[in-house]
PDB file of N, CA and C in Angstrom:
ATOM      1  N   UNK A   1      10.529   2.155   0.465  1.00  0.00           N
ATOM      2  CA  UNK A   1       9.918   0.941   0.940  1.00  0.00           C
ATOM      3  C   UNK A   1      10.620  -0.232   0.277  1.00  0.00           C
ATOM      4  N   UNK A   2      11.162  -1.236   0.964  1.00  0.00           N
ATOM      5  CA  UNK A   2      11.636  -2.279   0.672  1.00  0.00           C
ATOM      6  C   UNK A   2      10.847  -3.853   1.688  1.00  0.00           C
ATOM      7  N   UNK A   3      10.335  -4.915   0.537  1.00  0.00           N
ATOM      8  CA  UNK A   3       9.577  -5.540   1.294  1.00  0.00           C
ATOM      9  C   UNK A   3      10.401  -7.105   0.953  1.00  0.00           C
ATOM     10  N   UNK A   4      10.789  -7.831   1.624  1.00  0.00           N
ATOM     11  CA  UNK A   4      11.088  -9.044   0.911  1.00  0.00           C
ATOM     12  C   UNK A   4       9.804 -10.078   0.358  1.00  0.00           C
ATOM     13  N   UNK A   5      10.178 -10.927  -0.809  1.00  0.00           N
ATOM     14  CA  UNK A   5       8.838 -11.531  -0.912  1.00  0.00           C
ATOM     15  C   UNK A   5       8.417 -12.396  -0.755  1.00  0.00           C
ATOM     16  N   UNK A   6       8.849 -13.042   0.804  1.00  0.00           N
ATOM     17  CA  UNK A   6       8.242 -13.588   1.791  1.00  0.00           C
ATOM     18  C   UNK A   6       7.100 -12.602   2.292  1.00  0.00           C
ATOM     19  N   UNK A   7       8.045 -11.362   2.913  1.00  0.00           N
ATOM     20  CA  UNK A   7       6.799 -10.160   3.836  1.00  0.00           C
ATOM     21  C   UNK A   7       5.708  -9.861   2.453  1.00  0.00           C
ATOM     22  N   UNK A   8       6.183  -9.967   1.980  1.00  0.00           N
ATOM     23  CA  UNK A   8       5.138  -9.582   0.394  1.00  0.00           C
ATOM     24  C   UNK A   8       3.852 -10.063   0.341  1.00  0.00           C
ATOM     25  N   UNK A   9       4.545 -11.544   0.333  1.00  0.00           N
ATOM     26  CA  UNK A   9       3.143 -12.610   0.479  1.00  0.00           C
ATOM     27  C   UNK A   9       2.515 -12.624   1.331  1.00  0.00           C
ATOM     28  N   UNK A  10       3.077 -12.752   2.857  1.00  0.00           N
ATOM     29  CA  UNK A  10       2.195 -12.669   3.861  1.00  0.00           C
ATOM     30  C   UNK A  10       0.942 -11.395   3.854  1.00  0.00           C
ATOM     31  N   UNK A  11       1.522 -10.330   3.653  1.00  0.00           N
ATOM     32  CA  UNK A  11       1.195  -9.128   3.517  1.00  0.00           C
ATOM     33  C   UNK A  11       0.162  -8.798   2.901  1.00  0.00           C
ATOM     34  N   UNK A  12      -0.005  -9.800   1.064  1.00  0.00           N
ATOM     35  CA  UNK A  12      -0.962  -9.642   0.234  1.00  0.00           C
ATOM     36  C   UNK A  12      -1.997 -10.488   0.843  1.00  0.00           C
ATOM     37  N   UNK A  13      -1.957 -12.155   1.049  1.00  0.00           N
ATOM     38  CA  UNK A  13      -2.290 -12.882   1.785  1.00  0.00           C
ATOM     39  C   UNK A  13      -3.429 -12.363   2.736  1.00  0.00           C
ATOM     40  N   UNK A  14      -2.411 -11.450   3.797  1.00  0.00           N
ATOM     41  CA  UNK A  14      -3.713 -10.966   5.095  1.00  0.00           C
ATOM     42  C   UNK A  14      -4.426  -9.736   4.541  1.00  0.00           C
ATOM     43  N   UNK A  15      -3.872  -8.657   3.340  1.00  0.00           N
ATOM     44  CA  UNK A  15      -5.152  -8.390   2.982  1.00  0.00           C
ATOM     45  C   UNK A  15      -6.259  -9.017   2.298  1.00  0.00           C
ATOM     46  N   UNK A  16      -6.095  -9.800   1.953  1.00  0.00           N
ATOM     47  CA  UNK A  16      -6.825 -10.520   0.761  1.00  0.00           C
ATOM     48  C   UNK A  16      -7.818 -11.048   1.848  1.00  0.00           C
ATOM     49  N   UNK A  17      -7.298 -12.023   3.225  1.00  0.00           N
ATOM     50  CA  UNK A  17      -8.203 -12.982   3.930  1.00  0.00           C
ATOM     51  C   UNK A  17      -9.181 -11.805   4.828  1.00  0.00           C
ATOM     52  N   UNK A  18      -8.856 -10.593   4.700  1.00  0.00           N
ATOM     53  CA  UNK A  18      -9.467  -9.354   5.713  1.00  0.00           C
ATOM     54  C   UNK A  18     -10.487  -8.705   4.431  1.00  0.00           C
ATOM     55  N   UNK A  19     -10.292  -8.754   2.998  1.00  0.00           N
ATOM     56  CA  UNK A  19     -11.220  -8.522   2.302  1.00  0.00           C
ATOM     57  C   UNK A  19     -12.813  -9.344   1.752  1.00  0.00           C
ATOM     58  N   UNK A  20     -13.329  -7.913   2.234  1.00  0.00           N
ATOM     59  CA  UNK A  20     -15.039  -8.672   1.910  1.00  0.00           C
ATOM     60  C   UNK A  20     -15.200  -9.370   1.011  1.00  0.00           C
ATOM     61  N   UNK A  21     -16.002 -10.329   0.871  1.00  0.00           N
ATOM     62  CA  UNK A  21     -16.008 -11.428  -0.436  1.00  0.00           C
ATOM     63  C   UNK A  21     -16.543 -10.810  -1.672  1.00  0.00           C
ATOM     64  N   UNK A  22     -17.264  -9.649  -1.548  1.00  0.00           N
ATOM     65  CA  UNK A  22     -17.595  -9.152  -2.503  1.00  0.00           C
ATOM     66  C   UNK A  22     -16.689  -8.120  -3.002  1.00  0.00           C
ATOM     67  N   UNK A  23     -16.040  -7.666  -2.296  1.00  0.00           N
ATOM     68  CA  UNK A  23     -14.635  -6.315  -3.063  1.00  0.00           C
ATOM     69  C   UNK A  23     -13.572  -7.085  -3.383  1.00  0.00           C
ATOM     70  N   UNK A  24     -13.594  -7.655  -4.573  1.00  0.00           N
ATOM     71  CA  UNK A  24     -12.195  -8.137  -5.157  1.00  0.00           C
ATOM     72  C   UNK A  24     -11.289  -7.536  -5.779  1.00  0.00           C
ATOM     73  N   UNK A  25     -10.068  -8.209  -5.455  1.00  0.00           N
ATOM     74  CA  UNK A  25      -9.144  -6.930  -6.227  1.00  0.00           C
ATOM     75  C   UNK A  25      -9.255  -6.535  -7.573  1.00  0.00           C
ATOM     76  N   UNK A  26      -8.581  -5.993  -8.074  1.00  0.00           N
ATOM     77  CA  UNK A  26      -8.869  -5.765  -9.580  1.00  0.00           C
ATOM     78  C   UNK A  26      -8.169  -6.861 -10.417  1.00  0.00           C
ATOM     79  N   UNK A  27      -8.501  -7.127 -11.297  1.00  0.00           N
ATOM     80  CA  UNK A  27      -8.395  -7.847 -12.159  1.00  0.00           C
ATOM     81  C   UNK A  27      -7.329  -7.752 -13.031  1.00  0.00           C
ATOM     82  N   UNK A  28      -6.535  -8.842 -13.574  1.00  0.00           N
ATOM     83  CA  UNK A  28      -5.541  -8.203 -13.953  1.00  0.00           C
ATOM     84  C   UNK A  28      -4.339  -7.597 -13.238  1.00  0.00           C
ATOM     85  N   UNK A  29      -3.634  -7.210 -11.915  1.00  0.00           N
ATOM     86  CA  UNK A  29      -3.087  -6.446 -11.585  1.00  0.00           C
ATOM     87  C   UNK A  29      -1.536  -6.957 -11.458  1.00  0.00           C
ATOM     88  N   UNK A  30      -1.874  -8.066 -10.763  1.00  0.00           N
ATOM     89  CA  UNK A  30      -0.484  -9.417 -10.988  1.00  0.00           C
ATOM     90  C   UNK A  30       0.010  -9.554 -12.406  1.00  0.00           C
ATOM     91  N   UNK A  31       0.583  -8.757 -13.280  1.00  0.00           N
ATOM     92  CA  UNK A  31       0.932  -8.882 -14.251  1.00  0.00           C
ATOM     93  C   UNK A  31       2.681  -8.378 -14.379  1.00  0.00           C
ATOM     94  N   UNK A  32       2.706  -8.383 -15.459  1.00  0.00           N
ATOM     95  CA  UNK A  32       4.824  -8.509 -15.546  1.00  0.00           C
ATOM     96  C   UNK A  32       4.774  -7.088 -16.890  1.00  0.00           C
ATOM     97  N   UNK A  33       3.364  -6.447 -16.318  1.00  0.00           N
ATOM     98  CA  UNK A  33       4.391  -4.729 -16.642  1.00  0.00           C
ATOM     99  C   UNK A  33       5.753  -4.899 -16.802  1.00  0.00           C
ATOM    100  N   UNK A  34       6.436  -3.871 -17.889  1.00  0.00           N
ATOM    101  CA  UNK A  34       7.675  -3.166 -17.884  1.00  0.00           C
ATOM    102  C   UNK A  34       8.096  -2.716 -16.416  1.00  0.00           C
ATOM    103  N   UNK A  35       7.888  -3.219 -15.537  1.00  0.00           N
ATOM    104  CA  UNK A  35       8.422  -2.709 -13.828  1.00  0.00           C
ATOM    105  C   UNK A  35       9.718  -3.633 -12.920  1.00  0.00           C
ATOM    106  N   UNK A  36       9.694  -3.346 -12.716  1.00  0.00           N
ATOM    107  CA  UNK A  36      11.083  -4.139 -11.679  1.00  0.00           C
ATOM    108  C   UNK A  36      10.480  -4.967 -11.056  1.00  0.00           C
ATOM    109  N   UNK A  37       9.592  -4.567 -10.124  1.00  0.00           N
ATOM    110  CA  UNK A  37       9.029  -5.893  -9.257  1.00  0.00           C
ATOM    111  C   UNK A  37       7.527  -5.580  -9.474  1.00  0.00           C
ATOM    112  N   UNK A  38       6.955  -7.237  -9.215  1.00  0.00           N
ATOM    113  CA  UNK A  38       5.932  -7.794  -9.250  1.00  0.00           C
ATOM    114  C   UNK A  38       4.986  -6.744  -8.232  1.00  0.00           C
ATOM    115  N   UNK A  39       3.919  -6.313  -9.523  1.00  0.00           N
ATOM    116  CA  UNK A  39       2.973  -5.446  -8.614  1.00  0.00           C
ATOM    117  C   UNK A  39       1.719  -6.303  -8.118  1.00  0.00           C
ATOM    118  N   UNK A  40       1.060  -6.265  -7.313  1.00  0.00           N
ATOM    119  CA  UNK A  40       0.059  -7.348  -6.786  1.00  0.00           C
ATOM    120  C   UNK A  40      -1.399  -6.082  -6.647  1.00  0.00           C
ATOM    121  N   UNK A  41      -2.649  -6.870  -7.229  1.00  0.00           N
ATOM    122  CA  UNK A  41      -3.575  -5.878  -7.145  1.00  0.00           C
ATOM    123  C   UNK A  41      -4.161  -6.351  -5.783  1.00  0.00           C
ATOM    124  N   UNK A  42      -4.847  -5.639  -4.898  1.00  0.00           N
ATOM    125  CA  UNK A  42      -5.489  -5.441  -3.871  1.00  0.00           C
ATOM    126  C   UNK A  42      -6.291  -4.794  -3.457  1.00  0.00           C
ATOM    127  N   UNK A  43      -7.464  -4.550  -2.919  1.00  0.00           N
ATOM    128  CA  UNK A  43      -8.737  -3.992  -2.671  1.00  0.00           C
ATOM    129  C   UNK A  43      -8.685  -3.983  -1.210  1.00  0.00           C
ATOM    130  N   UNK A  44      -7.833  -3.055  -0.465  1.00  0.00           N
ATOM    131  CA  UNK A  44      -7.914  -3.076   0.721  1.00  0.00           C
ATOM    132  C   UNK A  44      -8.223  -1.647   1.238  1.00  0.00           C
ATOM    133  N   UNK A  45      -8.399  -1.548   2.896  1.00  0.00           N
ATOM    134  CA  UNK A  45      -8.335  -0.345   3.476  1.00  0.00           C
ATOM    135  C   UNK A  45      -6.540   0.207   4.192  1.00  0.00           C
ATOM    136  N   UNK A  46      -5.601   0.877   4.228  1.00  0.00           N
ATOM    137  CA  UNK A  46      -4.620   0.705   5.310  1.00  0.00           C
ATOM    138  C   UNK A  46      -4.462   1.964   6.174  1.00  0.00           C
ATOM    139  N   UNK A  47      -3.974   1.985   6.843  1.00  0.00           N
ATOM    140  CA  UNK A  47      -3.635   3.771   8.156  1.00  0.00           C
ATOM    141  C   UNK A  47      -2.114   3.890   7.347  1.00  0.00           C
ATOM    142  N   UNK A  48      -2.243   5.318   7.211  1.00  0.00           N
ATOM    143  CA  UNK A  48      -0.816   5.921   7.062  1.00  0.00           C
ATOM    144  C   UNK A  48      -0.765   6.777   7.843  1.00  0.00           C
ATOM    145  N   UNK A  49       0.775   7.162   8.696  1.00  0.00           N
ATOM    146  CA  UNK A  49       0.461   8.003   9.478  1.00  0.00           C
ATOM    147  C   UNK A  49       1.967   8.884   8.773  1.00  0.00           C
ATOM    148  N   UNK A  50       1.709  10.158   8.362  1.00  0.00           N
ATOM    149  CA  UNK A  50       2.282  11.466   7.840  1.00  0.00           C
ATOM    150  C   UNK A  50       2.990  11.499   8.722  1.00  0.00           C
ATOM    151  N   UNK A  51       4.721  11.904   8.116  1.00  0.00           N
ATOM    152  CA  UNK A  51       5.837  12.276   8.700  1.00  0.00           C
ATOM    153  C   UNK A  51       6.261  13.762   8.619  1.00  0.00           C
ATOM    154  N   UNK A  52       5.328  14.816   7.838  1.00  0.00           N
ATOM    155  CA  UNK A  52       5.458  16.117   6.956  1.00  0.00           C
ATOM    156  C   UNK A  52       4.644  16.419   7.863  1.00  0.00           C
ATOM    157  N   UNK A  53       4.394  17.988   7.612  1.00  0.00           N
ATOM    158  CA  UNK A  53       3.670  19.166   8.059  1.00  0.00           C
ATOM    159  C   UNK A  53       3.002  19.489   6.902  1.00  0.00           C
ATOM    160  N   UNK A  54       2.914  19.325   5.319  1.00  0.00           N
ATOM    161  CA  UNK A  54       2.367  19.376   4.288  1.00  0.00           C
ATOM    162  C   UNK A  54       1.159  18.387   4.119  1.00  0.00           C
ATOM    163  N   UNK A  55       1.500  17.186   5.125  1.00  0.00           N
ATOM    164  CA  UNK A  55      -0.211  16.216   4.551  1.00  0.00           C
ATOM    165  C   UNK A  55      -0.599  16.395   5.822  1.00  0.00           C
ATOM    166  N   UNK A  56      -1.696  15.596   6.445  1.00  0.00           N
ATOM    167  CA  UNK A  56      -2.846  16.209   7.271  1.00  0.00           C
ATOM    168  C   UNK A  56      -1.905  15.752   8.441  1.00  0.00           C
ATOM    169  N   UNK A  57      -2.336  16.088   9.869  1.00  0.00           N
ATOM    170  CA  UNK A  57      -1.571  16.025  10.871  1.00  0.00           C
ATOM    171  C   UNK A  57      -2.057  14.625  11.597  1.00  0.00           C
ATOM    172  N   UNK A  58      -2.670  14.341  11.136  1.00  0.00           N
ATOM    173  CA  UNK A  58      -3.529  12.402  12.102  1.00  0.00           C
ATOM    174  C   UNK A  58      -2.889  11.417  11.057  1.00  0.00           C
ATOM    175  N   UNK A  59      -3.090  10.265  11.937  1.00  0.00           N
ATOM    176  CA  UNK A  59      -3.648   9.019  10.794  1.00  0.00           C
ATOM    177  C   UNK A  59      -4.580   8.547  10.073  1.00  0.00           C
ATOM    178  N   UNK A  60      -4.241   8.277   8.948  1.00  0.00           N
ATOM    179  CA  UNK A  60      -5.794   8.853   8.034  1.00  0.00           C
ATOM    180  C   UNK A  60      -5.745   6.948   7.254  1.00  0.00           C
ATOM    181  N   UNK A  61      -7.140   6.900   7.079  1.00  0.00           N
ATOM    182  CA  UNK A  61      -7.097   5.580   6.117  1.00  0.00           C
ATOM    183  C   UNK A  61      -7.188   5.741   4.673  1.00  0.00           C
ATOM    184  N   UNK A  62      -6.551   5.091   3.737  1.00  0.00           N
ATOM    185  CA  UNK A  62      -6.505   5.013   2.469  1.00  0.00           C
ATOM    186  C   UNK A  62      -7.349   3.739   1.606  1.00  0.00           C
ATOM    187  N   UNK A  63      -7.763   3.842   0.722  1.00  0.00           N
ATOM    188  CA  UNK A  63      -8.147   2.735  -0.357  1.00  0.00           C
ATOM    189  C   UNK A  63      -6.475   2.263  -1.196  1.00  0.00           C
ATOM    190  N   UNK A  64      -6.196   0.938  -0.570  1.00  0.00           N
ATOM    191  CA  UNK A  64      -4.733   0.284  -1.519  1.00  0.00           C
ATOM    192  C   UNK A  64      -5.230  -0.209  -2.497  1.00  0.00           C
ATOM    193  N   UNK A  65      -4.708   0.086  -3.557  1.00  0.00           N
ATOM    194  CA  UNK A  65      -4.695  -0.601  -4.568  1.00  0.00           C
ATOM    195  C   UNK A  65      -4.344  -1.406  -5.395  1.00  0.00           C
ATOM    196  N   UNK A  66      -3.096  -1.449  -5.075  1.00  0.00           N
ATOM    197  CA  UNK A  66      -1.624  -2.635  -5.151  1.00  0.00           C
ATOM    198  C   UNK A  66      -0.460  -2.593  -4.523  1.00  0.00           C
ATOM    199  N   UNK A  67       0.313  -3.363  -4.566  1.00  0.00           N
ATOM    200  CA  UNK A  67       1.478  -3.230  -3.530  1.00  0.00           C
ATOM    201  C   UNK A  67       2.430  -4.239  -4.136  1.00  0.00           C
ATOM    202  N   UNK A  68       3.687  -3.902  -4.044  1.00  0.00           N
ATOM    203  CA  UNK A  68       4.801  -4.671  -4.983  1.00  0.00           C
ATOM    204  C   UNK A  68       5.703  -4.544  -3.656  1.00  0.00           C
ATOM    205  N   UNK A  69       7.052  -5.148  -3.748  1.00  0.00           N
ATOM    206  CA  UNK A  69       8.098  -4.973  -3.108  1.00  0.00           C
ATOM    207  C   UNK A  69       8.718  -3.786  -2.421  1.00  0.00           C
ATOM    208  N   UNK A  70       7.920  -2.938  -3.635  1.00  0.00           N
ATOM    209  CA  UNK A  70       9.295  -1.370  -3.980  1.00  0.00           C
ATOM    210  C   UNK A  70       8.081  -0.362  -3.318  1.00  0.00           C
ATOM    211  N   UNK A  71       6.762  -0.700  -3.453  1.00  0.00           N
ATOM    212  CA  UNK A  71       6.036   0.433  -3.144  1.00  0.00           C
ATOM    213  C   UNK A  71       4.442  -0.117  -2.786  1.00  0.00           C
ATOM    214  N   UNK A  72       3.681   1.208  -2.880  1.00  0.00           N
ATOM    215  CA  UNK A  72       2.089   0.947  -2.660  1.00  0.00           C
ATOM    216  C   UNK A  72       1.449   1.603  -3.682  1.00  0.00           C
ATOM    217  N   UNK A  73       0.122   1.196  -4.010  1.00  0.00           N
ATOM    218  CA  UNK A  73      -0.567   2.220  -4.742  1.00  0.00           C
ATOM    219  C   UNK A  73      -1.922   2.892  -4.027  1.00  0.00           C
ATOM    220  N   UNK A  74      -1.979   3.509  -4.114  1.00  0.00           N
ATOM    221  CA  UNK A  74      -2.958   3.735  -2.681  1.00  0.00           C
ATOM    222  C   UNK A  74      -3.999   5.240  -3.668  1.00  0.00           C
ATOM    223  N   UNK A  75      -4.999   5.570  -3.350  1.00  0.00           N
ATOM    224  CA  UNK A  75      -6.321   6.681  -3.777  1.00  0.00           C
ATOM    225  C   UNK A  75      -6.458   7.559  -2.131  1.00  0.00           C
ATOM    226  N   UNK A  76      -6.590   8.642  -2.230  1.00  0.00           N
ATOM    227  CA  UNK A  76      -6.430   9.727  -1.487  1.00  0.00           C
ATOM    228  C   UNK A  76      -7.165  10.332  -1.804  1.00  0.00           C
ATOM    229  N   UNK A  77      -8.220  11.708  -0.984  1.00  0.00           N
ATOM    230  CA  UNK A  77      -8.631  12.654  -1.573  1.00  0.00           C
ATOM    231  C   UNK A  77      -8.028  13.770  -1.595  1.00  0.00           C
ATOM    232  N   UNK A  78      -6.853  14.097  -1.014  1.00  0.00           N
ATOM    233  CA  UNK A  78      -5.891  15.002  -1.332  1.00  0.00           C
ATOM    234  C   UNK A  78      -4.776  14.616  -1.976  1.00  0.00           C
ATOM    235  N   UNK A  79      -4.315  15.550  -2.834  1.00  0.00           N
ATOM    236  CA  UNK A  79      -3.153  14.957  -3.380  1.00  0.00           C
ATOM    237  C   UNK A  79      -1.839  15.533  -2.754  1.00  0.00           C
ATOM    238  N   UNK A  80      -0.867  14.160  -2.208  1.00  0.00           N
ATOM    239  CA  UNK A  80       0.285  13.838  -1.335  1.00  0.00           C
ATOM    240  C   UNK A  80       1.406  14.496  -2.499  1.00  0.00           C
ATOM    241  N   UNK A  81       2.516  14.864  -2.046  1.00  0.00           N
ATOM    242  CA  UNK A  81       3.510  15.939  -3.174  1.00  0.00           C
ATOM    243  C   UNK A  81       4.646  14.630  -2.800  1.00  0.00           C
ATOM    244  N   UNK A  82       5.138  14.807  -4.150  1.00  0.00           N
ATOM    245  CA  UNK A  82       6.752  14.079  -4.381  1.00  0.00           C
ATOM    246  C   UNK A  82       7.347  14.293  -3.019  1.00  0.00           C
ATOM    247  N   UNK A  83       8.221  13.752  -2.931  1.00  0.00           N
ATOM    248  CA  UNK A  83       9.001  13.028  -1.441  1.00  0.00           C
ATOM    249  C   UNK A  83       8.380  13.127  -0.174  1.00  0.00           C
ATOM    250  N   UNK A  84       6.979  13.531   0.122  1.00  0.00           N
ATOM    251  CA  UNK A  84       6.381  13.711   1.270  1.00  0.00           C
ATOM    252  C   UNK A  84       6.687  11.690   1.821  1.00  0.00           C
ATOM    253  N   UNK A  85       6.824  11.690   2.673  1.00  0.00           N
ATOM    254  CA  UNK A  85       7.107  10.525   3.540  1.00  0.00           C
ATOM    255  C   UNK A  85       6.128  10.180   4.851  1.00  0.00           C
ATOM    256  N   UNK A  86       5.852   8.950   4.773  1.00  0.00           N
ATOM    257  CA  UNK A  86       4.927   8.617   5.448  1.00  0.00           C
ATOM    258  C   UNK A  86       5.340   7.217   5.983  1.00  0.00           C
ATOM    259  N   UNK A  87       4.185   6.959   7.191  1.00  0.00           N
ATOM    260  CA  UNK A  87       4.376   5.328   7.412  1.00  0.00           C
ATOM    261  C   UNK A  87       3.096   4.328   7.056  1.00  0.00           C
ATOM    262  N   UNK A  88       3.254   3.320   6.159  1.00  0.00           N
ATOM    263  CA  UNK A  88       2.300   2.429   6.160  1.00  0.00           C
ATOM    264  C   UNK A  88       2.213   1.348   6.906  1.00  0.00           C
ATOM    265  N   UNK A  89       1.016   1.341   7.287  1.00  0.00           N
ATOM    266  CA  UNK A  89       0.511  -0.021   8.669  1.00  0.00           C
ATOM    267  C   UNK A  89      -0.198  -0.793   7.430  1.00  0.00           C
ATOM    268  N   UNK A  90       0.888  -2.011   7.283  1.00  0.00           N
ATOM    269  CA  UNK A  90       0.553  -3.011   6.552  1.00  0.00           C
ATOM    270  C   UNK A  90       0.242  -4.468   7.191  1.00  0.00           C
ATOM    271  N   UNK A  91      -0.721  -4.964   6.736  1.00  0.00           N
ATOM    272  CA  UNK A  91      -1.231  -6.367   8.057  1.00  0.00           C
ATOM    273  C   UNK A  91      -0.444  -7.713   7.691  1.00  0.00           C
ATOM    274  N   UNK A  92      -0.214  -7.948   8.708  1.00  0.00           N
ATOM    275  CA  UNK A  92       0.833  -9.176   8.095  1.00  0.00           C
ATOM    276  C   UNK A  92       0.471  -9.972   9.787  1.00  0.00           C
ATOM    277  N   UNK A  93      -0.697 -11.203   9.201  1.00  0.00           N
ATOM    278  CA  UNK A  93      -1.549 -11.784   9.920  1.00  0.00           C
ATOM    279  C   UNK A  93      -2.456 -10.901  11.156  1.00  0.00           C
ATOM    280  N   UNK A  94      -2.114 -11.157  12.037  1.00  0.00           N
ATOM    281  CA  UNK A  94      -2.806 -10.626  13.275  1.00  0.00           C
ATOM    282  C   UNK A  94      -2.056  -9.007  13.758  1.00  0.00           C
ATOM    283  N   UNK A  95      -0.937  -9.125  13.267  1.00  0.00           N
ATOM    284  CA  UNK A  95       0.000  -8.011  13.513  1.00  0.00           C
ATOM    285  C   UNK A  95      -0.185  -6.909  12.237  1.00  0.00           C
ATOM    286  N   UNK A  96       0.563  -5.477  12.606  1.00  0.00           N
ATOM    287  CA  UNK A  96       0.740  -4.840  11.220  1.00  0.00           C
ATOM    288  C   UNK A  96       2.297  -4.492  11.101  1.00  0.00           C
ATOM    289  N   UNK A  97       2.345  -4.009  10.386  1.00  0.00           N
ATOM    290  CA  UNK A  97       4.114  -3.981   9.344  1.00  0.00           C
ATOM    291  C   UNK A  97       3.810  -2.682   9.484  1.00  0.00           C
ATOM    292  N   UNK A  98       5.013  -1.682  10.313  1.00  0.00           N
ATOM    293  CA  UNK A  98       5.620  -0.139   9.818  1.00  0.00           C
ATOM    294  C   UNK A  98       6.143   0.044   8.651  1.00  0.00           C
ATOM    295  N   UNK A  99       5.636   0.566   7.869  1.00  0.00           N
ATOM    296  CA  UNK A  99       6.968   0.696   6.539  1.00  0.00           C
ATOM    297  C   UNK A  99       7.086   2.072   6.742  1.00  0.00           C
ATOM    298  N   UNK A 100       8.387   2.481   6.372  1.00  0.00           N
ATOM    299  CA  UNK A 100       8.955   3.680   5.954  1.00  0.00           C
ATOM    300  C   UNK A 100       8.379   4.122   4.246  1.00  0.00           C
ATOM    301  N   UNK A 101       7.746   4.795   3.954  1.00  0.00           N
ATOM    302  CA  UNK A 101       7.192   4.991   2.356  1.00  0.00           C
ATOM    303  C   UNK A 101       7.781   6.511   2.398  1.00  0.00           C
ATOM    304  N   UNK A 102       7.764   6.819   0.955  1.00  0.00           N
ATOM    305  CA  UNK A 102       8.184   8.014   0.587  1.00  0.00           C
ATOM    306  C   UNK A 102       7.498   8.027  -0.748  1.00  0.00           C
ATOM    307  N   UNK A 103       7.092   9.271  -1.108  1.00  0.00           N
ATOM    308  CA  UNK A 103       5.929   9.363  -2.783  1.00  0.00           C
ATOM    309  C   UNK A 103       7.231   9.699  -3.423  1.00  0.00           C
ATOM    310  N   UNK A 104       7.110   8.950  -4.801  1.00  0.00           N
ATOM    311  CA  UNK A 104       7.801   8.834  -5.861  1.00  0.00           C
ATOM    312  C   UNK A 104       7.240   9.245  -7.173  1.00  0.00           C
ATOM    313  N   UNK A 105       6.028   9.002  -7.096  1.00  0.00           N
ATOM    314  CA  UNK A 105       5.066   9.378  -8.435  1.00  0.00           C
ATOM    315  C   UNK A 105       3.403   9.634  -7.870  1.00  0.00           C
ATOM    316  N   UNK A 106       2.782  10.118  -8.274  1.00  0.00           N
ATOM    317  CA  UNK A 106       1.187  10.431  -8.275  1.00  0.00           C
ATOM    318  C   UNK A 106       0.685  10.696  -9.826  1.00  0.00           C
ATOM    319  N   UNK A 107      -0.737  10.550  -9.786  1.00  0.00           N
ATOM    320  CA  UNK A 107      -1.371  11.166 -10.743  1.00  0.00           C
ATOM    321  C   UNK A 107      -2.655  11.353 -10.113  1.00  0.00           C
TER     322      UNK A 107
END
């Protein structure tokens, strides 16, 4: 996943204006970690739709949790395996954003 951070902003932006006034993101999340790029916290819902035969065969919705340039952080109740690849429908105003994602890390 590569996002410029123009699409970044828009991106955080329309989740933020689509989140309930009462689910705020987490606190803290916009911070300058030891990371390459700027991670942004977020309290959203998004659709990923699985490119594998290893995660479920539909489009399934996730809880995001942050989102930087380079990636997503997203909560699952199954756990997704290293390089499984997927697409994220990210909202960017009225429209959504395909990304190409691929898992790099879990816990």
């Amino acid at each position: 996943m590569r996002l410029s951070d123009g699409l970044l902003d828009h991106i955080v932006a329309s989740l933020r204006a689509a989140a309930p006034a009462d689910h705020a993101p987490p606190s803290g999340r916009e911070q300058s970690e030891s990371r390459r790029q700027r991670r942004v916290g977020v309290a959203a819902r998004v659709t990923l739709i699985p490119l594998s035969q290893t995660m479920p065969p539909a489009p399934f919705d996730v809880a995001l949790r942050d989102l930087s340039a380079g990636g997503v952080g997203f909560l699952h109740t199954s756990r997704v395996g290293l390089d499984e690849q997927f697409v994220a429908l990210l909202p960017d105003g009225r429209e959504s954003v395909a990304v190409l994602c691929q898992v790099t890390h879990y816990q």
